[in-house]
PDB file of N, CA and C in Angstrom:
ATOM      1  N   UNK A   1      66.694 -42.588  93.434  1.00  0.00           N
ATOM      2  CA  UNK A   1      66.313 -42.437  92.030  1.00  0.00           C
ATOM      3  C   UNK A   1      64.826 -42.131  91.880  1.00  0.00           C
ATOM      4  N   UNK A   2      63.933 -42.947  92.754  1.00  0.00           N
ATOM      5  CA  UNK A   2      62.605 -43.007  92.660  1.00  0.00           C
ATOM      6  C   UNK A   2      62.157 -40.846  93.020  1.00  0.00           C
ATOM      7  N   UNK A   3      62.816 -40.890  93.833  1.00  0.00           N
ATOM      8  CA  UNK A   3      62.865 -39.016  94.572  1.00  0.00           C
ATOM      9  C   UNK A   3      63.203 -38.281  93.221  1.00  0.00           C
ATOM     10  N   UNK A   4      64.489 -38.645  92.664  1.00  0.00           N
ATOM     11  CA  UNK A   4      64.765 -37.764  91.488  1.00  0.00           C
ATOM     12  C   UNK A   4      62.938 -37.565  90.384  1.00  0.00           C
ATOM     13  N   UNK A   5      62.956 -38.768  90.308  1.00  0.00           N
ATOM     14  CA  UNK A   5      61.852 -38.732  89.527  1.00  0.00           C
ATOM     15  C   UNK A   5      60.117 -37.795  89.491  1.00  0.00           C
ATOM     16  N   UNK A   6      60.135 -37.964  90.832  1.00  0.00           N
ATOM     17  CA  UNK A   6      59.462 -37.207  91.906  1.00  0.00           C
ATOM     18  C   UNK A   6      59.677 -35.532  91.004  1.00  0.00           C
ATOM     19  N   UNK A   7      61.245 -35.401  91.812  1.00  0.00           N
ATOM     20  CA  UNK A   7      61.407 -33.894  91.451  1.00  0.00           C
ATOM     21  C   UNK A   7      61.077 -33.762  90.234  1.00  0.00           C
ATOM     22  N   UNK A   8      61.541 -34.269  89.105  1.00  0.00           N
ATOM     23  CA  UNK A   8      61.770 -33.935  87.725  1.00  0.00           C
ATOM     24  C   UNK A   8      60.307 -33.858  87.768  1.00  0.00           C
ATOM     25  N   UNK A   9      59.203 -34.259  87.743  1.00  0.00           N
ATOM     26  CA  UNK A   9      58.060 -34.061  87.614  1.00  0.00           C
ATOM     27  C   UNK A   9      57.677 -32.434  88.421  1.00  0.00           C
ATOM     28  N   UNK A  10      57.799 -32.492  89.669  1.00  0.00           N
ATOM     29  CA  UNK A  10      57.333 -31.242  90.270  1.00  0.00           C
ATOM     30  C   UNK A  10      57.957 -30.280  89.262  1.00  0.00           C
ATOM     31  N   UNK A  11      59.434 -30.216  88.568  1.00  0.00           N
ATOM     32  CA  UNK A  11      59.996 -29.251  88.179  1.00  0.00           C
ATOM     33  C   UNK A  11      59.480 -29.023  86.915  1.00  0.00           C
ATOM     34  N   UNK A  12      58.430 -29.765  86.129  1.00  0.00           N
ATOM     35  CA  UNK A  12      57.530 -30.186  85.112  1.00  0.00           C
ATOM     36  C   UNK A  12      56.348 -29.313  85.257  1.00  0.00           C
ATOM     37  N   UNK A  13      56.053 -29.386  86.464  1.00  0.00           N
ATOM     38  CA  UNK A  13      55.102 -28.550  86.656  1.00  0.00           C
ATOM     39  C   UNK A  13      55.410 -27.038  86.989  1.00  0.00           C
ATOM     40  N   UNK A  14      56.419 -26.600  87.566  1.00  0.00           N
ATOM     41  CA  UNK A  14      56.773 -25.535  87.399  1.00  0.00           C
ATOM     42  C   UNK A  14      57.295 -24.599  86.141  1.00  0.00           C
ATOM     43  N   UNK A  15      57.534 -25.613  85.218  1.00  0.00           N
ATOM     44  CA  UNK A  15      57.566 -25.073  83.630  1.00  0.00           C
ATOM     45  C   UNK A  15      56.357 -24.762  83.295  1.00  0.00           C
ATOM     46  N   UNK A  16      55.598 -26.188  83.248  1.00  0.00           N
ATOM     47  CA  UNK A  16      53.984 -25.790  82.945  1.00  0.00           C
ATOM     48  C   UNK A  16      53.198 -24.157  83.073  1.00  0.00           C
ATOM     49  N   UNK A  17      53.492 -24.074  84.418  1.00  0.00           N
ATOM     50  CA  UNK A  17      53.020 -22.799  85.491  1.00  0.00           C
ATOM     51  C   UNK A  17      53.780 -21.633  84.556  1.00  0.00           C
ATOM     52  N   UNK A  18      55.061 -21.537  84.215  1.00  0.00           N
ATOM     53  CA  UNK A  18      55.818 -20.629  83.823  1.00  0.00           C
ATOM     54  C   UNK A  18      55.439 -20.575  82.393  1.00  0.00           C
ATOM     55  N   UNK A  19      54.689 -21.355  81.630  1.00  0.00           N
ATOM     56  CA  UNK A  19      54.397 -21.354  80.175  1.00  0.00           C
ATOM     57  C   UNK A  19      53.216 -20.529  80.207  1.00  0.00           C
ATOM     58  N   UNK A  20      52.779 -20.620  81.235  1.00  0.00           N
ATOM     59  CA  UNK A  20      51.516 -20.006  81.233  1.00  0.00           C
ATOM     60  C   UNK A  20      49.969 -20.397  81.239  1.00  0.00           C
ATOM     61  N   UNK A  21      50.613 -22.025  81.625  1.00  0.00           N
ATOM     62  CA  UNK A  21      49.622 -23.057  81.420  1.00  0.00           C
ATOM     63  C   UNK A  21      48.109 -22.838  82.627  1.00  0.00           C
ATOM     64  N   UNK A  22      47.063 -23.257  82.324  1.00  0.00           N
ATOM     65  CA  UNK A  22      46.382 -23.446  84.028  1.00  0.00           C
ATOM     66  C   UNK A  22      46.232 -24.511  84.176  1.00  0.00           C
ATOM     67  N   UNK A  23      46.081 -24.388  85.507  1.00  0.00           N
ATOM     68  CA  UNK A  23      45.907 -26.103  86.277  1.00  0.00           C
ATOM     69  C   UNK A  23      45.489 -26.978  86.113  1.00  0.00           C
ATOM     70  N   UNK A  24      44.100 -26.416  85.182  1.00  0.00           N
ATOM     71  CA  UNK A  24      43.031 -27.523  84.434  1.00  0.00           C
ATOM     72  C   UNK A  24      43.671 -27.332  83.003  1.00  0.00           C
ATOM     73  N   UNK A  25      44.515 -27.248  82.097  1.00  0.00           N
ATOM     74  CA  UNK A  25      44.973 -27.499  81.453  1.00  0.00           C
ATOM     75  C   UNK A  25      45.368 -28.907  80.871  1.00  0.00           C
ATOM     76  N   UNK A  26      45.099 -29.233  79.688  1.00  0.00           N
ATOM     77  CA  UNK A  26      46.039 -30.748  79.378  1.00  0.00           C
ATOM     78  C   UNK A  26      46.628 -31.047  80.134  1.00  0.00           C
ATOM     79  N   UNK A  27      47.807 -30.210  79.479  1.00  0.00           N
ATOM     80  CA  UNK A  27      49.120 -30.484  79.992  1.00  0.00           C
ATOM     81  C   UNK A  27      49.917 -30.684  81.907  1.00  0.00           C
ATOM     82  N   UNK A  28      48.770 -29.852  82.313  1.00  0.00           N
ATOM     83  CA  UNK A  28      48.827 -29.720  83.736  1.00  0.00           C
ATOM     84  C   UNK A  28      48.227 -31.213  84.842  1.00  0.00           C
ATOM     85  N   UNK A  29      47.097 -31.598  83.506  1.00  0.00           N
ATOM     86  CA  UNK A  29      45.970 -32.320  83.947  1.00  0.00           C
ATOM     87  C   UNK A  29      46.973 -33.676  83.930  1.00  0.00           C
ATOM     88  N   UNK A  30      47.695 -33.687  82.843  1.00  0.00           N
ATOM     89  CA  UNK A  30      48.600 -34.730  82.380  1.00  0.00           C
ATOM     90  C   UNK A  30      49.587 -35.419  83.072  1.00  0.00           C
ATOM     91  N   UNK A  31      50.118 -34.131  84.026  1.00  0.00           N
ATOM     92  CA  UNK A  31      51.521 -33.874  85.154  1.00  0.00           C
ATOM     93  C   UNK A  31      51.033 -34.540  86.072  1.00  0.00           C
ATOM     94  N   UNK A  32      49.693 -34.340  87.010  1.00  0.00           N
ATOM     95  CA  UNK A  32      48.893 -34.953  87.832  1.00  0.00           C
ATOM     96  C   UNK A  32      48.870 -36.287  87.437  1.00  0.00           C
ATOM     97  N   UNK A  33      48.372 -36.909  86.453  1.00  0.00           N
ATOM     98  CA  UNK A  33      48.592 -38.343  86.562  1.00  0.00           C
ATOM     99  C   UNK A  33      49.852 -39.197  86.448  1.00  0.00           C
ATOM    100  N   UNK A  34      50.772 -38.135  85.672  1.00  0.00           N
ATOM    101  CA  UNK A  34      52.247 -39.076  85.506  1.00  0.00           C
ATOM    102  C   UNK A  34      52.547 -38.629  87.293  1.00  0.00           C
ATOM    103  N   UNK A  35      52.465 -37.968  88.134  1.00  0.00           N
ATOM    104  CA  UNK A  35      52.649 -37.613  89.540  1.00  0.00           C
ATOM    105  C   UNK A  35      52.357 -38.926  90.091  1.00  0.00           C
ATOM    106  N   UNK A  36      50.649 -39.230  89.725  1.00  0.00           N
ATOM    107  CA  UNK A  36      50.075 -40.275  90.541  1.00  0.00           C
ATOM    108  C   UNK A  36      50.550 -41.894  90.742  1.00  0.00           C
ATOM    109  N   UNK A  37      51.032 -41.748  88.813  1.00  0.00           N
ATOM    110  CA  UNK A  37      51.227 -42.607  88.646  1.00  0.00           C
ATOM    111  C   UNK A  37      52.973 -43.263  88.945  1.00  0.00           C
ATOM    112  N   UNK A  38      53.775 -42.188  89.054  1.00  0.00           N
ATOM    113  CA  UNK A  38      55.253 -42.548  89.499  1.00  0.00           C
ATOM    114  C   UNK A  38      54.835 -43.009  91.132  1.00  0.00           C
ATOM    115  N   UNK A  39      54.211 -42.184  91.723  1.00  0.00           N
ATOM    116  CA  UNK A  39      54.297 -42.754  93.362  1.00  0.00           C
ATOM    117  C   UNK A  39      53.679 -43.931  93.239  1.00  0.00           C
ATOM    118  N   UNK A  40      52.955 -44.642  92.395  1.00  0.00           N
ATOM    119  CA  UNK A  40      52.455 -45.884  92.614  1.00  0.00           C
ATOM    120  C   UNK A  40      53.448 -46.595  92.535  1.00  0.00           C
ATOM    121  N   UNK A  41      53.927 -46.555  91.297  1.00  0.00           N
ATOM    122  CA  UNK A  41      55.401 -47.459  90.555  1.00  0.00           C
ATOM    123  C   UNK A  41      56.542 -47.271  92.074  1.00  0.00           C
ATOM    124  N   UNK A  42      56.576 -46.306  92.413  1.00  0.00           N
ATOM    125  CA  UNK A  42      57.862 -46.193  93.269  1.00  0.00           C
ATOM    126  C   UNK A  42      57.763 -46.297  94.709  1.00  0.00           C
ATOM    127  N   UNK A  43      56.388 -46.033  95.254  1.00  0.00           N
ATOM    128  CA  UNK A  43      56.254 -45.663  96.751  1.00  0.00           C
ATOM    129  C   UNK A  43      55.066 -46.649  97.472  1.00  0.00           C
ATOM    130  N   UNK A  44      53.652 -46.433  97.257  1.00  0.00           N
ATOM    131  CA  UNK A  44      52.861 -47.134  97.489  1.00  0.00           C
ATOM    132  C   UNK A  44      51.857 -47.160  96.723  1.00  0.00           C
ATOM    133  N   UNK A  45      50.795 -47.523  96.575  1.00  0.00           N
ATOM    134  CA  UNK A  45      49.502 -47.340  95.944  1.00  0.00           C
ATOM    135  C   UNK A  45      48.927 -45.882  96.497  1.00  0.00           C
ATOM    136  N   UNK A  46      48.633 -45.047  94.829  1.00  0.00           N
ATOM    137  CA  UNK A  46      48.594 -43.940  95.229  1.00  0.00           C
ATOM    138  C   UNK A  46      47.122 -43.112  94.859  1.00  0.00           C
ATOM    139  N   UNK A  47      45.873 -43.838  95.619  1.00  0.00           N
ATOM    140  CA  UNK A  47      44.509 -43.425  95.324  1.00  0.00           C
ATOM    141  C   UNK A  47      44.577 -42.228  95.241  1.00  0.00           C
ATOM    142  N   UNK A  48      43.386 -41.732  94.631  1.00  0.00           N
ATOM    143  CA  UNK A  48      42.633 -40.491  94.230  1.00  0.00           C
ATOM    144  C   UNK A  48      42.561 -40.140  95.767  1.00  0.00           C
ATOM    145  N   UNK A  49      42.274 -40.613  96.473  1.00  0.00           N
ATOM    146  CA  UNK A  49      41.995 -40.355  98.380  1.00  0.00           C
ATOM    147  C   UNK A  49      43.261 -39.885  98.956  1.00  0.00           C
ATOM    148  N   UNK A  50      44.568 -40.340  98.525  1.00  0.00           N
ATOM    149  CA  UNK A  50      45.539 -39.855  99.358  1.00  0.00           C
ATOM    150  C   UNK A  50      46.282 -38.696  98.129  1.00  0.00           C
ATOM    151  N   UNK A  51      46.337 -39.102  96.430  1.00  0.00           N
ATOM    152  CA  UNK A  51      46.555 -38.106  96.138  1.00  0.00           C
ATOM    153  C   UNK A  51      45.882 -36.794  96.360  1.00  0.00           C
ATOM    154  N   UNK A  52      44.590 -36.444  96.726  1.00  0.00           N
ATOM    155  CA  UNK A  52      44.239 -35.797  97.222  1.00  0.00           C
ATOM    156  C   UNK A  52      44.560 -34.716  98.478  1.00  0.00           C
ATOM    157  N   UNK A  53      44.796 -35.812  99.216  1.00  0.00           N
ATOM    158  CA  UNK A  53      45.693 -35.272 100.485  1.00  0.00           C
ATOM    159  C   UNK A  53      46.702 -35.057 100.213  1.00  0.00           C
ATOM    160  N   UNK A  54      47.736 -35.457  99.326  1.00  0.00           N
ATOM    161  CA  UNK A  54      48.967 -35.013  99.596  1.00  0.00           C
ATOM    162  C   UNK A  54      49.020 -33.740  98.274  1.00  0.00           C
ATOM    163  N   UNK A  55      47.765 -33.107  97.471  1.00  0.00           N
ATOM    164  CA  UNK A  55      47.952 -32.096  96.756  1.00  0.00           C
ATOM    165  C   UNK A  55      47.384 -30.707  98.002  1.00  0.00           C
ATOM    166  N   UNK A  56      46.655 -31.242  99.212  1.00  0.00           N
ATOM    167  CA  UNK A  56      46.518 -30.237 100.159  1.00  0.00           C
ATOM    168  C   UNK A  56      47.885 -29.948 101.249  1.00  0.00           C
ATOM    169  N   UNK A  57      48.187 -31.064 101.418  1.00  0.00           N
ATOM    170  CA  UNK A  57      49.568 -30.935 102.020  1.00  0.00           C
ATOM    171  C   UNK A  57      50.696 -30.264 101.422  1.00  0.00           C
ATOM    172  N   UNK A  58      50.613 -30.356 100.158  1.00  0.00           N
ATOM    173  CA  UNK A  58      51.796 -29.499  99.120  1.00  0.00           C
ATOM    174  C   UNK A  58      51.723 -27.923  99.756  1.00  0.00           C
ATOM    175  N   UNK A  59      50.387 -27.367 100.294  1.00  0.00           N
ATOM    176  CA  UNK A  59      50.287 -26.022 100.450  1.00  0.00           C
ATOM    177  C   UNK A  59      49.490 -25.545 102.106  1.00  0.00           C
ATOM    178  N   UNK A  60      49.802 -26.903 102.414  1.00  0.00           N
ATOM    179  CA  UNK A  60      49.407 -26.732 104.001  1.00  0.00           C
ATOM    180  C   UNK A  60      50.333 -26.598 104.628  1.00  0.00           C
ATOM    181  N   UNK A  61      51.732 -27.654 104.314  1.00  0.00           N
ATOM    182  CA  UNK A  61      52.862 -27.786 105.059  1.00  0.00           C
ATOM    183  C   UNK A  61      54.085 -26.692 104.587  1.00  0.00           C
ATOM    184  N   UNK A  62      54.123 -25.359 105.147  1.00  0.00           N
ATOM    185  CA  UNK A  62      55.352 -24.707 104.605  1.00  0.00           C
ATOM    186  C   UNK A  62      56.555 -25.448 104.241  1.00  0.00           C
ATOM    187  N   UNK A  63      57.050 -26.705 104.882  1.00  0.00           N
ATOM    188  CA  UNK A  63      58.208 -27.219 104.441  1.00  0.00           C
ATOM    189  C   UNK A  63      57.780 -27.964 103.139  1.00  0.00           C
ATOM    190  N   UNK A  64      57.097 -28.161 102.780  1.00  0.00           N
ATOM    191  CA  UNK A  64      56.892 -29.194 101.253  1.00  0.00           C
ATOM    192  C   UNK A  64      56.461 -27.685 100.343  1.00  0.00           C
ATOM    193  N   UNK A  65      55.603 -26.844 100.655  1.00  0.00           N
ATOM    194  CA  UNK A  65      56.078 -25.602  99.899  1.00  0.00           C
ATOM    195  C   UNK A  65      57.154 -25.166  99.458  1.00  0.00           C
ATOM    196  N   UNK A  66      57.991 -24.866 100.698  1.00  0.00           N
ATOM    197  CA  UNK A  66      58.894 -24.436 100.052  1.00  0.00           C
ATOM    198  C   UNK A  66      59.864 -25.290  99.595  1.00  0.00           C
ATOM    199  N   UNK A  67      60.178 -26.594  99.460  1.00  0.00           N
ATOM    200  CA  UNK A  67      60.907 -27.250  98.435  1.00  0.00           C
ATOM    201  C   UNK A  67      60.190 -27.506  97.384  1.00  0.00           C
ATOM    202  N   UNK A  68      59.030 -27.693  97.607  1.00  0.00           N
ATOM    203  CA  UNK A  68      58.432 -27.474  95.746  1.00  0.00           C
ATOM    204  C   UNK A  68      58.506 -26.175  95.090  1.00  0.00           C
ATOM    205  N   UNK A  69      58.243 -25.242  95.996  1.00  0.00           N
ATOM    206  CA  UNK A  69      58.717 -23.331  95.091  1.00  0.00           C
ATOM    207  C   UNK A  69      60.071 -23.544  94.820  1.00  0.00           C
ATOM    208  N   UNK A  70      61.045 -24.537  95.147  1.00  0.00           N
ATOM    209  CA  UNK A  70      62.351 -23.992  94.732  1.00  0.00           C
ATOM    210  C   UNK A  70      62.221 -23.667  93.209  1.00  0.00           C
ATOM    211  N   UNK A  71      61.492 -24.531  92.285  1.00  0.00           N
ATOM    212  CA  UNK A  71      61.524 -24.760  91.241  1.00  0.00           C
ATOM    213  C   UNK A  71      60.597 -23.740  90.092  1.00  0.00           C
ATOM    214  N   UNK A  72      60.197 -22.801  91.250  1.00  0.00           N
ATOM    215  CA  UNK A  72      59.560 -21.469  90.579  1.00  0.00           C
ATOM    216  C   UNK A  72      58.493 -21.356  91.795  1.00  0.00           C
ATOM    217  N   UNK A  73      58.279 -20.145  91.797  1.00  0.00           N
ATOM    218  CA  UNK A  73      57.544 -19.656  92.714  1.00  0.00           C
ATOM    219  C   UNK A  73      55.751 -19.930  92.652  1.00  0.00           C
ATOM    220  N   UNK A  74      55.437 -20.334  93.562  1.00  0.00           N
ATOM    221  CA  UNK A  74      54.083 -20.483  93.081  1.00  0.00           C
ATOM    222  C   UNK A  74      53.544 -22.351  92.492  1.00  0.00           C
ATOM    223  N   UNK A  75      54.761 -22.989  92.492  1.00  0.00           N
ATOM    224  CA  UNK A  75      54.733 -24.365  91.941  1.00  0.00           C
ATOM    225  C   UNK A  75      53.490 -25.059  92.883  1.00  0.00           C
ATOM    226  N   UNK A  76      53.668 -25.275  93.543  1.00  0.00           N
ATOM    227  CA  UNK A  76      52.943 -25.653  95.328  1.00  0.00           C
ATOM    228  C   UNK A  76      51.792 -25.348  95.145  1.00  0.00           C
ATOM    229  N   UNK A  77      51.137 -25.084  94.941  1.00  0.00           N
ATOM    230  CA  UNK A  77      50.176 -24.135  94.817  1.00  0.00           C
ATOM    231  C   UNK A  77      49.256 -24.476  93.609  1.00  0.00           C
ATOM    232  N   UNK A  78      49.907 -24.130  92.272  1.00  0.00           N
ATOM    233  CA  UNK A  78      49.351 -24.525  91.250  1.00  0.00           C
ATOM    234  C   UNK A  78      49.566 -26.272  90.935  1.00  0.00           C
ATOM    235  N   UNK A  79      50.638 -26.732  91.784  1.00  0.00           N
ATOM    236  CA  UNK A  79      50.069 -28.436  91.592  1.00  0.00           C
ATOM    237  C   UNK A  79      49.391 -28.977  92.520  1.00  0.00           C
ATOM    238  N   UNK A  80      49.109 -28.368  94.087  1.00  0.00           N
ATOM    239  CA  UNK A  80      47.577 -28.438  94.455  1.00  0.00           C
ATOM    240  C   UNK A  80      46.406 -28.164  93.620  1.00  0.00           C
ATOM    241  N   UNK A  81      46.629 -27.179  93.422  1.00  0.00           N
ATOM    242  CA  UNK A  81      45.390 -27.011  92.176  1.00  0.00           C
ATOM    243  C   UNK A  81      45.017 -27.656  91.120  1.00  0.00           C
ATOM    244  N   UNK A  82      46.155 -28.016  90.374  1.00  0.00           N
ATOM    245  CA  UNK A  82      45.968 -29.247  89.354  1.00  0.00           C
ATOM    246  C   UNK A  82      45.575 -30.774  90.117  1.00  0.00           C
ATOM    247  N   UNK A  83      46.257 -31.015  91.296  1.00  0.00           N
ATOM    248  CA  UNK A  83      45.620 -32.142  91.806  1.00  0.00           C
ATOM    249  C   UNK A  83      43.944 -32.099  92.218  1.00  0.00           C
ATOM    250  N   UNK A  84      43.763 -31.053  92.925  1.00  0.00           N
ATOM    251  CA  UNK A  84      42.125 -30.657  92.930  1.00  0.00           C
ATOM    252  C   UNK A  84      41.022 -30.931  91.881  1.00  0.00           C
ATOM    253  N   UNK A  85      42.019 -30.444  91.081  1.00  0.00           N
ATOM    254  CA  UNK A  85      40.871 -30.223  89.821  1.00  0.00           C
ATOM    255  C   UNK A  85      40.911 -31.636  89.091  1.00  0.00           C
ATOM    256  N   UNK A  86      42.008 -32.572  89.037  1.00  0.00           N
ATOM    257  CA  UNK A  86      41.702 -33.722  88.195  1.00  0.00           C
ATOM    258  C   UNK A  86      41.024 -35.018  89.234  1.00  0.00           C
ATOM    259  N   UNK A  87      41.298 -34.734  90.914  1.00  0.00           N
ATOM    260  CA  UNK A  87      40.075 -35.263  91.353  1.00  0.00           C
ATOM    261  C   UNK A  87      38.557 -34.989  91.060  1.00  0.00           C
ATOM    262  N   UNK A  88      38.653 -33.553  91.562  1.00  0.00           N
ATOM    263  CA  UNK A  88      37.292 -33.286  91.039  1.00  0.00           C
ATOM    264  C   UNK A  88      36.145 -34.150  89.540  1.00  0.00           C
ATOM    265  N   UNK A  89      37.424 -34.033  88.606  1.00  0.00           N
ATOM    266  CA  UNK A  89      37.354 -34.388  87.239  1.00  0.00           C
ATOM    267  C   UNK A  89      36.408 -36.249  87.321  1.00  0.00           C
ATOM    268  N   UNK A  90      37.119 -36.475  88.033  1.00  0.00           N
ATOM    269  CA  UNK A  90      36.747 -38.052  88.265  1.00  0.00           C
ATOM    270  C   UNK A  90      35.654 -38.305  88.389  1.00  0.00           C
TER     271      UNK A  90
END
């Protein structure tokens, strides 16, 4: 269930992307913390330090690419980017 939740978010962000949104966007900026904040609730404590890493891993690791592109092309990518940018933000 905790995974479903996961997805439904990535697939959140692939709407976002498809609206035409950018990464530093609200709405994008927004996705990033409900992201951060489900893996806390569900997985482990999820710092700015490892969310970090795991928004470079989204587009380092072809296999987490390409199950996050299932959900539109380019998803991976632009929620690295949104994770980038709302660290940065901090």
């Amino acid at each position: 269930e905790a995974n479903d939740g996961l997805m439904a978010i990535l697939a959140e962000f692939a709407a976002c992307k498809k609206n035409g949104a950018s990464a530093d966007s609200d709405e994008a900026q927004a996705l990033v913390a409900k992201l951060q904040a489900h893996i806390t609730a569900n997985y482990y404590t999820c710092t700015d330090e490892i969310l970090a890493g795991l928004g470079k891993m989204y587009v380092a690791d072809e296999r987490f690419e390409k199950n996050i592109d299932k959900y539109g092309e380019g998803t991976a990518g632009f929620a690295a980017e949104g994770i980038r940018i709302y660290i940065e933000k901090k």
